[in-house]
Every structure is written in structure tokens, then in C-alpha cells.
C-alpha atoms as a PDB file:
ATOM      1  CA  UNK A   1     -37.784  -2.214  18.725  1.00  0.00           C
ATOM      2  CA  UNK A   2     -36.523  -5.031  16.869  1.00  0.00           C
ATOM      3  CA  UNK A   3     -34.079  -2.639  14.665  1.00  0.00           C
ATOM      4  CA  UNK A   4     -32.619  -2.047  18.154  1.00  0.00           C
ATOM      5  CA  UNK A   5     -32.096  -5.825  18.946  1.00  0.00           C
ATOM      6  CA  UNK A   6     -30.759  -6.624  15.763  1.00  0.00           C
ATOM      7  CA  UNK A   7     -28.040  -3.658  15.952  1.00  0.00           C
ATOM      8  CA  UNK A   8     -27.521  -4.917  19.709  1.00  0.00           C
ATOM      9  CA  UNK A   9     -26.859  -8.384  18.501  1.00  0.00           C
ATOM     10  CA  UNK A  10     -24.642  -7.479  15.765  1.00  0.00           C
ATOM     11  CA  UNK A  11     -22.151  -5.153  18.716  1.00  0.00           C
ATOM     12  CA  UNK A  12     -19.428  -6.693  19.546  1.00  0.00           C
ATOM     13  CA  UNK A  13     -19.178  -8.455  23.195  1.00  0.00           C
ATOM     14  CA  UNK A  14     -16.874  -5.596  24.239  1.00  0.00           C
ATOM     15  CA  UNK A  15     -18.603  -2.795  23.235  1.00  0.00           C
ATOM     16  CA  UNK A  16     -21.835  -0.853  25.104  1.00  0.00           C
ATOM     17  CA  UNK A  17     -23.442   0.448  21.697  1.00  0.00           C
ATOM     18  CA  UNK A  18     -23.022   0.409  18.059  1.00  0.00           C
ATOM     19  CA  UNK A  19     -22.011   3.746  17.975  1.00  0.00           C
ATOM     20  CA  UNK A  20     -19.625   2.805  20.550  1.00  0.00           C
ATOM     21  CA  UNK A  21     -17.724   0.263  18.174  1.00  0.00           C
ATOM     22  CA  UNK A  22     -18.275   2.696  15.394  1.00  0.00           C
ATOM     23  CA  UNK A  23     -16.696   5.470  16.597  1.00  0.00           C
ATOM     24  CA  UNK A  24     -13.916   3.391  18.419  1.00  0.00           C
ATOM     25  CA  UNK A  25     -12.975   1.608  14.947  1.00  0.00           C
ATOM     26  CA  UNK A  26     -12.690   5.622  13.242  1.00  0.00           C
ATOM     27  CA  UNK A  27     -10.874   6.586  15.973  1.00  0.00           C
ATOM     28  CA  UNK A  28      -8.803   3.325  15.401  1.00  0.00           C
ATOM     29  CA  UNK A  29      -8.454   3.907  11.868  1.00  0.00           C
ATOM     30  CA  UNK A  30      -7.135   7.476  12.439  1.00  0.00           C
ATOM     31  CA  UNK A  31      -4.219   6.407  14.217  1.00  0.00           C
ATOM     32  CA  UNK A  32      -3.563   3.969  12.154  1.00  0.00           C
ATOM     33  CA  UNK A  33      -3.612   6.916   9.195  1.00  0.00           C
ATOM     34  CA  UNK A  34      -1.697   9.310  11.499  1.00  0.00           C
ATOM     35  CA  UNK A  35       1.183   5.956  12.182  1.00  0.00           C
ATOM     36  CA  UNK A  36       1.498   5.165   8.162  1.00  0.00           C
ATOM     37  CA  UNK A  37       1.975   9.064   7.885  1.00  0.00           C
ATOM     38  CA  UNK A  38       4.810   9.576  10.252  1.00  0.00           C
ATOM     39  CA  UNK A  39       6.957   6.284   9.318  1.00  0.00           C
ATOM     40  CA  UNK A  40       6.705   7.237   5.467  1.00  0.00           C
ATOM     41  CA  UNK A  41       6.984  11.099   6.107  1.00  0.00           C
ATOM     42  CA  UNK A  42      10.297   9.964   7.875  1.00  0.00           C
ATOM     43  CA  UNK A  43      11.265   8.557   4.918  1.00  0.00           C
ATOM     44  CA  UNK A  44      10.733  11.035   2.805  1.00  0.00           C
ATOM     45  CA  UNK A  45      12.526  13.188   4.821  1.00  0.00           C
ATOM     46  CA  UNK A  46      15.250  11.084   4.514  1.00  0.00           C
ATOM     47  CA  UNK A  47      15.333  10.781   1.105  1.00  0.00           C
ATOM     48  CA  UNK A  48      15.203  14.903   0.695  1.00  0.00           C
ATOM     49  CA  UNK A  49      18.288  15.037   3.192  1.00  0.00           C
ATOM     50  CA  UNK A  50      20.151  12.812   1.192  1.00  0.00           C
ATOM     51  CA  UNK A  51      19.328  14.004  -1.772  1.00  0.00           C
ATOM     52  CA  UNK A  52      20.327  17.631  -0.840  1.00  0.00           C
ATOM     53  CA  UNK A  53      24.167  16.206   0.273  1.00  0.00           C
ATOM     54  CA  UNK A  54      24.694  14.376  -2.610  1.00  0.00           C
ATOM     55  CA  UNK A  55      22.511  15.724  -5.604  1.00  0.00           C
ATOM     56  CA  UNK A  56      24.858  14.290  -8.070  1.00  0.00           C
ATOM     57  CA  UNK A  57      23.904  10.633  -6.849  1.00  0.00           C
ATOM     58  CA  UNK A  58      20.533  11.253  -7.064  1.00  0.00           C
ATOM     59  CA  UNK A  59      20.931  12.809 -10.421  1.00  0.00           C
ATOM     60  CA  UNK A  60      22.443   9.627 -11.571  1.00  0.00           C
ATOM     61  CA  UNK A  61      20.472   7.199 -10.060  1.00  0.00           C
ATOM     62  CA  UNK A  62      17.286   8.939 -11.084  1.00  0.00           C
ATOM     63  CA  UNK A  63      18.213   7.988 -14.880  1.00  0.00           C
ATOM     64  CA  UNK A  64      18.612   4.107 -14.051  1.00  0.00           C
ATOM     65  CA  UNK A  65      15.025   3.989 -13.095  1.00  0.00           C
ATOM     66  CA  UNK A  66      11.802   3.802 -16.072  1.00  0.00           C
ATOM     67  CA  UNK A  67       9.778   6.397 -15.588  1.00  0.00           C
ATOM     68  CA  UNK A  68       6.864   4.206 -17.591  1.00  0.00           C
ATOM     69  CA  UNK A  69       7.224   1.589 -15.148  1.00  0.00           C
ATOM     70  CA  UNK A  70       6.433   4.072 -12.615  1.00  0.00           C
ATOM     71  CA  UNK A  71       3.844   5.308 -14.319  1.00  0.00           C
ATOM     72  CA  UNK A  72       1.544   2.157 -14.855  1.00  0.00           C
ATOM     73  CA  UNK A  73       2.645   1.314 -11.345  1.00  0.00           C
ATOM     74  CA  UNK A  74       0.771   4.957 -10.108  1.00  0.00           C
ATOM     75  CA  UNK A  75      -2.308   4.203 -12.047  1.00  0.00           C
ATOM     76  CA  UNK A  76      -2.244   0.526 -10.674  1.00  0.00           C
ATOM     77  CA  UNK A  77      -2.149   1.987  -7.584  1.00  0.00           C
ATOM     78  CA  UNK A  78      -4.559   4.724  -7.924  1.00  0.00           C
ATOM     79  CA  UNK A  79      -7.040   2.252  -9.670  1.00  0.00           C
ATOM     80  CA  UNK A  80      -6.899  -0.077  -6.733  1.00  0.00           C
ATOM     81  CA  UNK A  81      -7.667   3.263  -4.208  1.00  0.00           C
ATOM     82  CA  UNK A  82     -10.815   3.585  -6.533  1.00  0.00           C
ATOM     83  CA  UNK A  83     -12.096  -0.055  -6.391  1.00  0.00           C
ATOM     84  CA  UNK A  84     -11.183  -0.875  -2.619  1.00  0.00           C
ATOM     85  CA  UNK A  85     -13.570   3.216  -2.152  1.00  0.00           C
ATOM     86  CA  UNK A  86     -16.090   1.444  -4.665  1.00  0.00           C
ATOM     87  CA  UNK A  87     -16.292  -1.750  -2.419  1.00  0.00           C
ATOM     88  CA  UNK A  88     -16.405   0.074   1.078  1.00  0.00           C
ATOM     89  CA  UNK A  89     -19.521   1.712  -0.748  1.00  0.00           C
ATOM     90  CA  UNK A  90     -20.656  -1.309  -2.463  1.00  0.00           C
ATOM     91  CA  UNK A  91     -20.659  -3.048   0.888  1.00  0.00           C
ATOM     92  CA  UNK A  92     -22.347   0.029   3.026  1.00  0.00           C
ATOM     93  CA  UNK A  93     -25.171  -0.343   0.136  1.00  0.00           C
ATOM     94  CA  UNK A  94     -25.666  -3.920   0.826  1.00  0.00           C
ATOM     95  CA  UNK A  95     -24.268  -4.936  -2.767  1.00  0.00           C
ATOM     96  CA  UNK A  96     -22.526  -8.285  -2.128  1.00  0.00           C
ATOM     97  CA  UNK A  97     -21.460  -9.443  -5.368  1.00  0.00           C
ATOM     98  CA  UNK A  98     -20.558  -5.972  -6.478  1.00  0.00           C
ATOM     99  CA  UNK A  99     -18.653  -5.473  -2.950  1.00  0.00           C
ATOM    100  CA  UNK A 100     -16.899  -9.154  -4.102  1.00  0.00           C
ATOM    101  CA  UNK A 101     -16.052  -7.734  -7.506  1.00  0.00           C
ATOM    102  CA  UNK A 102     -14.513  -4.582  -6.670  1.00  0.00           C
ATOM    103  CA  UNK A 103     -12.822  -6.389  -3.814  1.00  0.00           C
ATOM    104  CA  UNK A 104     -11.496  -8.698  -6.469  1.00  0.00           C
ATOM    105  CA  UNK A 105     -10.446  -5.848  -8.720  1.00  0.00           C
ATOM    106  CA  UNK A 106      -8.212  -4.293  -5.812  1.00  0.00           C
ATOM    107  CA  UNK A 107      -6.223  -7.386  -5.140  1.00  0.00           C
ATOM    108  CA  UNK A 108      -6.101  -7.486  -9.366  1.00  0.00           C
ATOM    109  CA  UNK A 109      -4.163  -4.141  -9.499  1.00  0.00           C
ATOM    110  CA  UNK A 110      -2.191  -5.049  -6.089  1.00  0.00           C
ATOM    111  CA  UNK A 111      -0.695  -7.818  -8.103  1.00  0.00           C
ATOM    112  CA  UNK A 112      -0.275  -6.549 -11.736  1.00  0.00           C
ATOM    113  CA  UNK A 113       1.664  -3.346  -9.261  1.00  0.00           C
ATOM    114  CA  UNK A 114       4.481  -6.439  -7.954  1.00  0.00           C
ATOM    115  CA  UNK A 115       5.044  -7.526 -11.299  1.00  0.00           C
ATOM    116  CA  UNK A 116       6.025  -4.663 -12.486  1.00  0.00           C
ATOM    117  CA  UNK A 117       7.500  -4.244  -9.421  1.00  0.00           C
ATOM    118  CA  UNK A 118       9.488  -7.427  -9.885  1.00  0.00           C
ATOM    119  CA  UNK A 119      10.325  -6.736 -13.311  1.00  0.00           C
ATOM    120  CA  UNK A 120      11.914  -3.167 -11.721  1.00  0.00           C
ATOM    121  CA  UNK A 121      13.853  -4.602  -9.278  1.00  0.00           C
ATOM    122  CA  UNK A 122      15.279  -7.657 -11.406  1.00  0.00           C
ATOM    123  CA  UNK A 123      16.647  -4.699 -14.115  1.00  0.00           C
ATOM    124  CA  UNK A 124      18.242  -3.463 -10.745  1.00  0.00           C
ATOM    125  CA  UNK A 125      19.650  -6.475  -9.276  1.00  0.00           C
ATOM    126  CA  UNK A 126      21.020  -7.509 -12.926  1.00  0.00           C
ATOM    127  CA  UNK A 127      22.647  -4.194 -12.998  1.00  0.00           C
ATOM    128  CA  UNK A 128      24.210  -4.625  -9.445  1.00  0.00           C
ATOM    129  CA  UNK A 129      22.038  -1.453  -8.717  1.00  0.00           C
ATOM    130  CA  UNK A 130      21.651  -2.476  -5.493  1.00  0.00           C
ATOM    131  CA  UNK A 131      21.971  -0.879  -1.139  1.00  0.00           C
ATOM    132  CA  UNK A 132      25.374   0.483  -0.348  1.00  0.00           C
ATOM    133  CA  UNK A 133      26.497  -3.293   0.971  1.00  0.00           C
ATOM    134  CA  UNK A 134      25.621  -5.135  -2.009  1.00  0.00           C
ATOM    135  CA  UNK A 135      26.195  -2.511  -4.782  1.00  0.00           C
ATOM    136  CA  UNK A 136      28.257  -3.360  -7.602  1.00  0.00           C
ATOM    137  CA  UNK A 137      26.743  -1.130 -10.434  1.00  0.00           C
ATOM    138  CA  UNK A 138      28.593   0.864 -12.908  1.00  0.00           C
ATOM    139  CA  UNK A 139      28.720   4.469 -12.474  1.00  0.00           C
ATOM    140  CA  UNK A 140      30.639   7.663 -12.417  1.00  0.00           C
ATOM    141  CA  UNK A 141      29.371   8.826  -8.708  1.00  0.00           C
ATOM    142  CA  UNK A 142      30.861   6.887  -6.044  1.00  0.00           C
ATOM    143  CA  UNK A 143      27.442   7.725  -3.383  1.00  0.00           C
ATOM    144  CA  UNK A 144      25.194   6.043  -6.062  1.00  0.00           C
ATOM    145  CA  UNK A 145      24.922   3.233  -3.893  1.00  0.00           C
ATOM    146  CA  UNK A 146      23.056   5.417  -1.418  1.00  0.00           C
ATOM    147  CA  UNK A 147      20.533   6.071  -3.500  1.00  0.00           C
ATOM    148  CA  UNK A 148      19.456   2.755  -4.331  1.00  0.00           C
ATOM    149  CA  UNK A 149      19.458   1.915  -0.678  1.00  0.00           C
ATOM    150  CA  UNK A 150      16.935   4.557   0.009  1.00  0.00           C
ATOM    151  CA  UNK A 151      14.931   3.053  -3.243  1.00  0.00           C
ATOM    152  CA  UNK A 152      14.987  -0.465  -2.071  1.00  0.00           C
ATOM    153  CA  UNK A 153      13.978   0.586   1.424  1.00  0.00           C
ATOM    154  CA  UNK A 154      10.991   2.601   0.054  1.00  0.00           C
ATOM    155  CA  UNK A 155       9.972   0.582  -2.450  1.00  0.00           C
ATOM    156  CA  UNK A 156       9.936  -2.512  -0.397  1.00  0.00           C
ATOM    157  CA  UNK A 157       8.352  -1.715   2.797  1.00  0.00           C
ATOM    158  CA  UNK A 158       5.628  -0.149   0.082  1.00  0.00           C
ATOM    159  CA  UNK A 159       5.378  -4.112  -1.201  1.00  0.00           C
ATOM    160  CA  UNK A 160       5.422  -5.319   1.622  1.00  0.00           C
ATOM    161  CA  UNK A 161       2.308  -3.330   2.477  1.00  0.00           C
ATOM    162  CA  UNK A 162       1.037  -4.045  -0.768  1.00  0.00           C
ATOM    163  CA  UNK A 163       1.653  -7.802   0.056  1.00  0.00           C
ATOM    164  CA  UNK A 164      -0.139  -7.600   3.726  1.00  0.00           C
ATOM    165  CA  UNK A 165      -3.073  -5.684   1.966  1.00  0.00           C
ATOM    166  CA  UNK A 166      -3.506  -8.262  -0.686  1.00  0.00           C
ATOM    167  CA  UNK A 167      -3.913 -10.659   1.957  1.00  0.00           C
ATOM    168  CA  UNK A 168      -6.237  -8.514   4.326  1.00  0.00           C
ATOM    169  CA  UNK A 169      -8.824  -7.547   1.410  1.00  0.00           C
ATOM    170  CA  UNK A 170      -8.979 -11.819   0.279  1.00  0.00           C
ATOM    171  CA  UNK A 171      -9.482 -12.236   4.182  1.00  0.00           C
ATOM    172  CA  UNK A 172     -12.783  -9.703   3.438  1.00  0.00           C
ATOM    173  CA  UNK A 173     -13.423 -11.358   0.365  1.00  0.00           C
ATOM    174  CA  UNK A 174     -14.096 -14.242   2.529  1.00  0.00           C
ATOM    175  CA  UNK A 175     -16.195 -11.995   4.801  1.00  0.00           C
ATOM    176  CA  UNK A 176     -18.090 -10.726   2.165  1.00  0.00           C
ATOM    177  CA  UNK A 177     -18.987 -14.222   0.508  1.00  0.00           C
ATOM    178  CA  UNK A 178     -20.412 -15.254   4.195  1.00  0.00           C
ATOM    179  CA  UNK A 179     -22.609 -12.088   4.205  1.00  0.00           C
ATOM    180  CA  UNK A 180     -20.751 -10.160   6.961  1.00  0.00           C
ATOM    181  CA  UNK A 181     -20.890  -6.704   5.327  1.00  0.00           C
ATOM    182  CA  UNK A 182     -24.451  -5.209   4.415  1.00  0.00           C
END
């Protein structure tokens, strides 16, 4: 049929079926899901070791960090989840300038989340608040500067992904302008 030859056109070269490629790319997904979850579980497993040897730096750091900042910076974050589901659905529907928008709307929030970001880590930096190497805050617990190494770690390989997924979703903003997605 010609539904048939248009789905066998659209298959990529290296792939039998479109089912093939479909359930390759879940399957691809999933361990990329499954990767994400073990590198950051790691670090949170760090960061509960850590905390349990030296609770009083933790205690301390904890109150040189703006628990509004944080705040905004979760519902950037979970606002962003919401458009990028809204343009995955957008896009399945064959909605291109609502798939655009949304898209548009995720990279928004990605970048309102490093300002504040930014605006976190310059209080820190002016502070001296900084990894154990480069720490030269004031404070009354002399493992402080392990805290603040953990944060920086955290927090910055979560910007860095925020960075790299700012620059994927323009890449299918670009997609989605040509038509690509329907």
C-alpha cells in the first residue's frame, strides 16, 4: 500500500522496518535512562556518605545556600519536564508550530534555571564558598569545604546537562521548522 512505502521511505538505511528503528531507539533511550541513573545515584550516594561522617559540615553548609533560589530553580525545572512532554506530544499529533512553541518554552526555563544558577554560584565564589582546593570561606567547621565540593560537582555536571540539552532541543527546533516530526 502506499502507507507502507511511505513508512519504508521514511526507515532509516540501517534499519529492516519501522518498528525495527522504533523499538531500537526505546531500547536506546532506556539505557540511556538506566546510565543518567547510575552516575547521579553514585552521587547521591556520595553525598549521603559524606554527609553521615561529617553532619556538622553539612549542617553548616546547608545554611549558606537560598532555599528560594532552589525553589524557582525546581519549578524551572519541572516546568521545562512539562513543555519538552507537551512538545513530544505536540509533535506525535502533527502540531508543528505548537511542537516549536513548547520546544521554545523548554530552552526558556533551561536558561532562566542558569541564571539563577549563576547568580547561586557567584554568592558562593564571592564568599570563597568554594571545593576543598579553592575554599577560603568563613566558618566554624573545618570539613565545610567538602561540602561545597560535593555541591559544585552536582550542581555543575547538572548545568552542564542543562547546557548540552539546551543545545540538543534548538538542534530539534531546527528539525521541527523543516517538518521532520509529524
Amino acid at each position: 500500500t502506499k502507507m507502507t512505502e511511505f513508512i519504508k521511505h521514511k526507515v532509516a538505511h540501517h534499519f529492516g522496518t519501522a518498528a525495527q528503528e522504533f523499538d531500537t531507539a526505546k531500547l536506546g533511550m532506556w539505557a540511556f535512562l538506566v546510565t543518567e541513573i547510575l552516575f547521579f545515584g553514585a552521587l547521591f550516594v556520595a553525598y549521603f556518605v559524606f554527609k553521615y561522617l561529617y553532619p556538622q559540615a553539612f549542617i553548616e553548609g546547608h545554611h549558606h545556600l537560598d532555599w528560594r533560589m532552589g525553589s524557582v530553580n525546581t519549578l524551572f525545572l519541572i516546568s521545562s519536564s512539562f513543555t519538552m512532554v507537551m512538545a513530544v506530544r505536540a509533535a506525535q499529533t502533527s502540531k508543528k508550530k505548537l511542537t516549536i512553541n513548547y520546544l521554545i518554552a523548554t530552552i526558556v526555563f533551561a536558561i532562566c534555571f542558569m541564571v539563577i544558577k549563576f547568580i547561586e554560584y557567584s554568592s558562593k565564589i564571592d564568599h570563597g564558598f568554594l571545593p576543598p582546593l579553592f575554599f577560603s570561606g568563613q566558618g566554624t567547621e573545618v570539613t565545610m569545604p567538602i561540602f561545597f565540593g560535593l555541591y559544585f560537582f552536582m550542581t555543575g555536571l547538572h548545568g552542564i546537562h542543562v547546557l548540552i540539552g539546551i543545545g540538543l532541543i534548538a538542534w530539534l527546533i531546527i528539525k521541527a521548522k523543516k517538518g521532520t516530526f509529524h
